[in-house]
Protein backbone atom coordinates (compact mmCIF):
# COMPACT_ATOMS: atom_id res chain seq x y z
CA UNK A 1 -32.62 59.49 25.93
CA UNK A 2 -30.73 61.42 22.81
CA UNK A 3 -29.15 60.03 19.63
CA UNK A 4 -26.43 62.84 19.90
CA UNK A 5 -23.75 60.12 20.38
CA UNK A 6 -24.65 58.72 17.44
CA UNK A 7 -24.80 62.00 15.48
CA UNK A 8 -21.18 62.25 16.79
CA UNK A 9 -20.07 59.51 15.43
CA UNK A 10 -21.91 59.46 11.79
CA UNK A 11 -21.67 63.38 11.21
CA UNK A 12 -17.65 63.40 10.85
CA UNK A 13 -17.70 63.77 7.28
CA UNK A 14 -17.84 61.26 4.48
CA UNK A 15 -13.70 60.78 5.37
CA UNK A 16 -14.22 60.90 9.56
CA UNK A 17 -18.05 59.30 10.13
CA UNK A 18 -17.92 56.02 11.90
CA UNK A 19 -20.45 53.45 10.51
CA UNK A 20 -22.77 52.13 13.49
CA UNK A 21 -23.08 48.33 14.38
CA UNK A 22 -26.55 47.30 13.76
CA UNK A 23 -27.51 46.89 17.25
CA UNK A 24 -26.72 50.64 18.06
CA UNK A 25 -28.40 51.52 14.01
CA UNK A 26 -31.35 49.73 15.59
CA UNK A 27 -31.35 51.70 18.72
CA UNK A 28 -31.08 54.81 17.18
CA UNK A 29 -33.94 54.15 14.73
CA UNK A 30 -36.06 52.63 17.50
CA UNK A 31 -35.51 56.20 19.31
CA UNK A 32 -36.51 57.76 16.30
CA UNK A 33 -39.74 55.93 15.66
CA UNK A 34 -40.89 56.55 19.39
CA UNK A 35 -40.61 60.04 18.74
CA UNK A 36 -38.42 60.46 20.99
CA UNK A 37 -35.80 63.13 19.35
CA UNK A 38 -35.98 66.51 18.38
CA UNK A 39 -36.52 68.21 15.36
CA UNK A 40 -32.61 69.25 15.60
CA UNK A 41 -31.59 65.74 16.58
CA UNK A 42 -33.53 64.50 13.46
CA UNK A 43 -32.14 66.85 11.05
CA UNK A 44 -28.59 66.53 12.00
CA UNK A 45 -29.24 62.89 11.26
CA UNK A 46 -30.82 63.37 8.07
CA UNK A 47 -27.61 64.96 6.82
CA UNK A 48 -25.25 63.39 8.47
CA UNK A 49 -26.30 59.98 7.12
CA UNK A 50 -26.92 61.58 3.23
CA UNK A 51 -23.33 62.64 3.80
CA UNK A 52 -21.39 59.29 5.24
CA UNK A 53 -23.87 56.68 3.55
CA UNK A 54 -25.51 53.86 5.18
CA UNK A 55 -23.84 50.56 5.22
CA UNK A 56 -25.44 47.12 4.74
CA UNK A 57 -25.50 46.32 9.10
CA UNK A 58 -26.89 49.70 9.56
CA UNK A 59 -29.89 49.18 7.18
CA UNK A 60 -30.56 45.98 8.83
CA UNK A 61 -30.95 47.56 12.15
CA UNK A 62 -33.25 50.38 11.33
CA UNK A 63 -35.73 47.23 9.84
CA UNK A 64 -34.99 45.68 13.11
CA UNK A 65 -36.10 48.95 14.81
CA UNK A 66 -38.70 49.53 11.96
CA UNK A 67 -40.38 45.93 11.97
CA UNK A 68 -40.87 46.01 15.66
CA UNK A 69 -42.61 48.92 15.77
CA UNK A 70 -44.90 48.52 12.43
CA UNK A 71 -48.92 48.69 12.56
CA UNK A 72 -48.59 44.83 10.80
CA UNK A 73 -50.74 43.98 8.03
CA UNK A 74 -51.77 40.32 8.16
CA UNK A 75 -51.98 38.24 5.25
CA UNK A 76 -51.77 34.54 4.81
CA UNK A 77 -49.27 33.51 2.12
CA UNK A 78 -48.84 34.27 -0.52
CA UNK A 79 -48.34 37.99 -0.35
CA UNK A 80 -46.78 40.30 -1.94
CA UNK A 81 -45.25 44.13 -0.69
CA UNK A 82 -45.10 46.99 -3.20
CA UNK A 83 -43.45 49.61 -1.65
CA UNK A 84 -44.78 53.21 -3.58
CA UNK A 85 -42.53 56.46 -3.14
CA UNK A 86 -41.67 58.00 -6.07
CA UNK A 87 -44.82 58.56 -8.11
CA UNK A 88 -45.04 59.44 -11.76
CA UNK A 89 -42.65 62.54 -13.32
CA UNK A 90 -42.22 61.96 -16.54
CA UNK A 91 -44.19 58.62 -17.16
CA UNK A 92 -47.58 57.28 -15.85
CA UNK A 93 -47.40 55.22 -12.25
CA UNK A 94 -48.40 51.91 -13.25
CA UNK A 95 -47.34 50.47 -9.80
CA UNK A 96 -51.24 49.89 -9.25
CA UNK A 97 -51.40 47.87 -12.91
CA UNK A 98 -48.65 45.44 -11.89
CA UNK A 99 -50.24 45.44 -7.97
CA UNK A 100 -53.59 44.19 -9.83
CA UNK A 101 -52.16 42.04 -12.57
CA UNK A 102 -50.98 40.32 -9.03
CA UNK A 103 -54.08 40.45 -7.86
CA UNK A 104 -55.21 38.11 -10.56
CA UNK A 105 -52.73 35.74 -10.01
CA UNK A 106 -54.26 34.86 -6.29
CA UNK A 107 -52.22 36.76 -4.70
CA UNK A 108 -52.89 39.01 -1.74
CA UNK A 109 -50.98 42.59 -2.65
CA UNK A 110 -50.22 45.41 0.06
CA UNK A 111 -49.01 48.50 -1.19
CA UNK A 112 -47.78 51.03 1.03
CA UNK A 113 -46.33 54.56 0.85
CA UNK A 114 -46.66 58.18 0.75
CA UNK A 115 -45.85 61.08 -1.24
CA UNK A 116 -42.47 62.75 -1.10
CA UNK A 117 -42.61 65.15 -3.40
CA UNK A 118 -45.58 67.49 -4.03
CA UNK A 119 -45.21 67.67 -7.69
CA UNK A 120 -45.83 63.62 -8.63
CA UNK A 121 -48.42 61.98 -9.54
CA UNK A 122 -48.76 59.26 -7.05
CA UNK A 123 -50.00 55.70 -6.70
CA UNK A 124 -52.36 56.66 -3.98
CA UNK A 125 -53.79 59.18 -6.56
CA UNK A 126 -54.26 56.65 -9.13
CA UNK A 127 -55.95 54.34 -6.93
CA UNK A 128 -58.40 57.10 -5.81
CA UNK A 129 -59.16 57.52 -8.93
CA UNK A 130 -60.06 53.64 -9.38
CA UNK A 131 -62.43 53.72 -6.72
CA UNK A 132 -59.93 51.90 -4.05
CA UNK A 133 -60.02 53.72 -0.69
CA UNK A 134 -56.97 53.90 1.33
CA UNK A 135 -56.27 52.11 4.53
CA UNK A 136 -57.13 54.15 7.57
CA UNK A 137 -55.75 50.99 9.87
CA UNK A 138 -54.35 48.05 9.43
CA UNK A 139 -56.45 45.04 8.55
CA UNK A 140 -56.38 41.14 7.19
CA UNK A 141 -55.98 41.42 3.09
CA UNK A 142 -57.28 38.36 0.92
CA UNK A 143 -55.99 36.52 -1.12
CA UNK A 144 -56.76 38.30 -4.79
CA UNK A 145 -57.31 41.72 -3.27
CA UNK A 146 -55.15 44.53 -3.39
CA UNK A 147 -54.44 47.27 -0.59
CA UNK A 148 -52.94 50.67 0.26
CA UNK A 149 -51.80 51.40 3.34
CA UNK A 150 -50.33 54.96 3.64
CA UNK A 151 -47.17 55.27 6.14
CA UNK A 152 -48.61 57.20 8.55
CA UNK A 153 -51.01 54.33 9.12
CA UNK A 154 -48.30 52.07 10.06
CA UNK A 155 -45.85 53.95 11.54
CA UNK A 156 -46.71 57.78 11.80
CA UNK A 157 -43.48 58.51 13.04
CA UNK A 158 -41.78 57.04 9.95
CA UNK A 159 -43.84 59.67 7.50
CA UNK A 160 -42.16 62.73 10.05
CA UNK A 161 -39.04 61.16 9.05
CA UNK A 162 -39.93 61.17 5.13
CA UNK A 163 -41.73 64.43 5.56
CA UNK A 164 -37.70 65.86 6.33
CA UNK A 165 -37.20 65.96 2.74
CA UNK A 166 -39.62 68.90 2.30
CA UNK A 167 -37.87 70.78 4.80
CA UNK A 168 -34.39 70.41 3.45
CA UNK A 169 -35.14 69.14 -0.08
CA UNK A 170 -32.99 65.67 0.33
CA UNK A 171 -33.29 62.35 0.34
CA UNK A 172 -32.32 60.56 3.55
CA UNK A 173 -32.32 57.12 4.71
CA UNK A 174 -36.08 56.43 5.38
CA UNK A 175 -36.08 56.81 1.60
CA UNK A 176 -33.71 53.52 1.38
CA UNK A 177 -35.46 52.16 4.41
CA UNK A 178 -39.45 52.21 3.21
CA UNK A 179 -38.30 49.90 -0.02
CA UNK A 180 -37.21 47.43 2.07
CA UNK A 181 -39.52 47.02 4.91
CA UNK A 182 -42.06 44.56 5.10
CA UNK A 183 -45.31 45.54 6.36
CA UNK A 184 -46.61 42.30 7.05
CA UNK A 185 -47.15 39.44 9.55
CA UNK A 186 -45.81 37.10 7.14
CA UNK A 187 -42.20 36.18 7.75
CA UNK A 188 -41.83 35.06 3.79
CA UNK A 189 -43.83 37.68 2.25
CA UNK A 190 -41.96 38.49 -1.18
CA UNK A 191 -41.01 42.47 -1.38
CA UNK A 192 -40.39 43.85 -4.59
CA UNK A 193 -37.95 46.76 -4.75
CA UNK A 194 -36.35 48.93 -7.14
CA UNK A 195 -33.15 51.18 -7.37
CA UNK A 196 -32.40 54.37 -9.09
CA UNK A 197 -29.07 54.53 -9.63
CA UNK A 198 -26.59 51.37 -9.93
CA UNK A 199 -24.50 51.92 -6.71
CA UNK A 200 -28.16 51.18 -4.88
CA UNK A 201 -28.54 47.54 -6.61
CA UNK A 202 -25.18 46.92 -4.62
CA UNK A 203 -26.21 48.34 -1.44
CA UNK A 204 -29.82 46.40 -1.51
CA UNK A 205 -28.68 43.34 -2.48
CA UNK A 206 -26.00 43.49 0.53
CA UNK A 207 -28.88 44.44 2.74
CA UNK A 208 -31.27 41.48 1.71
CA UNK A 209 -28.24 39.23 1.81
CA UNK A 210 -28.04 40.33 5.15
CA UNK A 211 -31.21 40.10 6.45
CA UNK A 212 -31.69 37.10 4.34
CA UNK A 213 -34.80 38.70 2.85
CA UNK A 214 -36.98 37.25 0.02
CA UNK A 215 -37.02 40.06 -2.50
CA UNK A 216 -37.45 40.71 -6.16
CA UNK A 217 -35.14 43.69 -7.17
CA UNK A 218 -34.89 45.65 -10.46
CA UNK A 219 -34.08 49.04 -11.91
CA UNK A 220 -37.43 50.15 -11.82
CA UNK A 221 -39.42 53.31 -13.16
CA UNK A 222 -38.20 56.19 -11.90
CA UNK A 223 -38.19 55.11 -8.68
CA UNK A 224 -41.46 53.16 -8.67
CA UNK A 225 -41.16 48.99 -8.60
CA UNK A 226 -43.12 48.47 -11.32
CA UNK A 227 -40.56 47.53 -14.63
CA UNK A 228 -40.09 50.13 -17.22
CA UNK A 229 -42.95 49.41 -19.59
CA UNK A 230 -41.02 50.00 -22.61
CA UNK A 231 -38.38 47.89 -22.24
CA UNK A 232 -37.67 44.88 -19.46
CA UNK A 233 -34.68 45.47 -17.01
CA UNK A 234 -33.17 42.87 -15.58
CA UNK A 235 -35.05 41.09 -12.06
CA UNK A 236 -33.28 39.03 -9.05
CA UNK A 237 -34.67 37.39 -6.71
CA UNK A 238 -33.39 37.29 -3.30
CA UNK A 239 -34.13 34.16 -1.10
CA UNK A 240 -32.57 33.10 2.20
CA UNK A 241 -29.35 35.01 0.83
CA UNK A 242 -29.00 33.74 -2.45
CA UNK A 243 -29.54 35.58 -5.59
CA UNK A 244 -30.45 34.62 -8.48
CA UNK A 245 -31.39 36.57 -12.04
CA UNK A 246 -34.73 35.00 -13.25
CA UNK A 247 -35.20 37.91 -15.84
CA UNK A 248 -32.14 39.63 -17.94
CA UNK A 249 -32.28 43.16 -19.35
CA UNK A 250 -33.91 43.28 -22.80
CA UNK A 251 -30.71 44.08 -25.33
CA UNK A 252 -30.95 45.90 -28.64
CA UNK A 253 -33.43 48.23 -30.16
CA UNK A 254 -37.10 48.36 -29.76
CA UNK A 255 -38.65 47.41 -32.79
CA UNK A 256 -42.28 48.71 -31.10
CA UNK A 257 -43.21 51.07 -28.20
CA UNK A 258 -45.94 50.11 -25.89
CA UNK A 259 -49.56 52.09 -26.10
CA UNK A 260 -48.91 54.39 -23.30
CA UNK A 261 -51.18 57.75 -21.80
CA UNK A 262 -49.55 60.26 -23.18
CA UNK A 263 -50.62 62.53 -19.72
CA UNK A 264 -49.63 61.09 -16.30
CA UNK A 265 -52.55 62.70 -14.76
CA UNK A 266 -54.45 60.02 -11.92
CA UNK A 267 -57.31 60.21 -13.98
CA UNK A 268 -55.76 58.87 -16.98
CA UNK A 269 -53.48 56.40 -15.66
CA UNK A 270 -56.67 55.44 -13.79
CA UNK A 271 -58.51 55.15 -17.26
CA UNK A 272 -55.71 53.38 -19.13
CA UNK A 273 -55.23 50.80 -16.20
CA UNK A 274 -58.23 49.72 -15.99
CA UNK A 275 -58.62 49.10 -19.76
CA UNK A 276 -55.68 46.75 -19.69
CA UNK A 277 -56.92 44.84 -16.65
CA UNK A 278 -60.48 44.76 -18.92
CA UNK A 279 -58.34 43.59 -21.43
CA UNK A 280 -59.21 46.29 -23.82
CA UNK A 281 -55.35 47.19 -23.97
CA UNK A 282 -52.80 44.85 -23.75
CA UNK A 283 -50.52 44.44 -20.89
CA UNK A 284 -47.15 46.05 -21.13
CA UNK A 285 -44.62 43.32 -21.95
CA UNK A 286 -42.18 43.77 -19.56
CA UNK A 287 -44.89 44.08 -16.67
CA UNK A 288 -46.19 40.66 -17.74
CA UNK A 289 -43.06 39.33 -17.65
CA UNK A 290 -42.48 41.03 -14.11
CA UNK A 291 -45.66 39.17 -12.75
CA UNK A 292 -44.00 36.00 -13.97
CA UNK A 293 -40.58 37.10 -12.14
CA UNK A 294 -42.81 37.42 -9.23
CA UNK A 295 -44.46 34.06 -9.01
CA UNK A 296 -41.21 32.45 -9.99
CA UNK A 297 -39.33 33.93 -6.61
CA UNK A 298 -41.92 32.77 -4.66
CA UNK A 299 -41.96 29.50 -5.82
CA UNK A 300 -38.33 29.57 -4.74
């Protein structure tokens, strides 16, 4: 088998490429994830798809081809999936604060993710920090509990793919692909996901239209699902195709700036998560109201 008839067709150029029809995306993601390509055949994808795009039908087939071939994690409902890329740069990860603030809401909470760049702090880092010990497989999570399951664990072929972007220092589509995947055995999970840029709210909500995927998405911080926690974006929830804004972006001028680490170390952000979820420090105001966001779309 070879994916070089694909490559053929995507790697014509942003002005040449011809976009794939989900059944073929799927089969070339499925060949992927079976490890069956070489490290050529992978790279010339990598670049030829950062260069053309993806469209809406081909992100639905690599989750076809992604979903089938996932370690599951089972959960009864309701659960919620917090995918975890990015990691901290500038400001502390606090996508393990709003995955326990969750927690505490009944919920059962599956993280997942890996680190893409060597010079974040991550969420995996934070956690260790906390005490909480990364998945080694997959397992049954509980209603109220919280846990990480790094991609290798549930795909291992799927970190190679991510791992490409320390080889030729760009994104490619795996990036797009781990914020929408759902991890779980359960069909109506609610994923929450997050865009950097605005041309990526269009191109995720087109996907989860698609798909007809229930989703929360926001702008969230960079790159991380967790809202900025100095000032709310705006949240939609995606159910059965139909969107709908449950939170709007916070207008004017802040008159006050949350109490945030000043380092993003994991030690720190360990330290000044767990004081809010003692209640020592309050919780950030637009992470409170991105809990409520949460339960509201799955109420839907």
């Amino acid at each position: 088998m070879s994916i070089s008839h694909y490559i053929k067709d995507i790697g014509r150029g942003r002005d040449g490429a011809r976009a794939l029809e989900r059944a073929q995306a799927a089969d070339l993601m499925g060949q992927i994830l079976d490890g069956h390509v070489t490290d050529l055949e992978l790279g010339a994808f990598c670049i030829a798809m950062r260069i053309k795009g993806e469209t809406d039908q081909e992100m639905a087939g690599f989750l076809d081809a992604t979903h089938a071939r996932l370690q599951h994690i089972s959960a009864a409902s309701p659960v919620v999936v917090l995918p975890s890329y990015n990691g901290a740069r500038k400001l502390p990860v606090l996508t393990p604060l709003l995955a326990y603030l969750l927690a505490r809401e009944g919920l059962a909470v599956v993280m997942h993710g890996t680190a893409t760049e060597s010079t974040r702090i991550t969420s995996q880092e934070v956690l260790t920090a906390m005490g909480v010990t990364a998945l080694s497989q997959a397992r049954a999570v509980a209603a109220g509990e919280v846990v990480f399951a790094p991609t290798e664990v549930l795909n291992p072929n799927l970190k190679r793919l991510l791992d490409v972007r320390r080889v030729v220092g760009l994104r490619n589509s795996a990036h797009s692909l781990v914020k929408l995947m759902n991890p779980t055995n359960t069909a109506d999970a609610l994923l929450v996901s997050s865009y950097t840029h605005p041309e990526y709210a269009i191109s995720m909500a087109a996907t989860f239209e698609l798909t007809n995927a229930r989703a929360l998405l926001l702008r969230g911080t960079e790159g991380e699902v967790v809202a900025d926690a100095r000032r709310t974006p705006q949240m939609a929830s995606f159910v059965r195709g139909t969107r709908t804004v449950l939170v709007q972006a916070q207008a004017g001028s802040l008159i006050q700036l949350p109490e945030l680490p000043t380092d993003i170390d994991a030690a720190t952000t360990a330290s000044y998560t767990q004081a809010v979820l003692k209640g020592e420090l309050p919780v950030p105001g637009p992470l409170a109201a991105q809990v409520q966001a949460v339960l509201k779309a799955l109420s839907l």
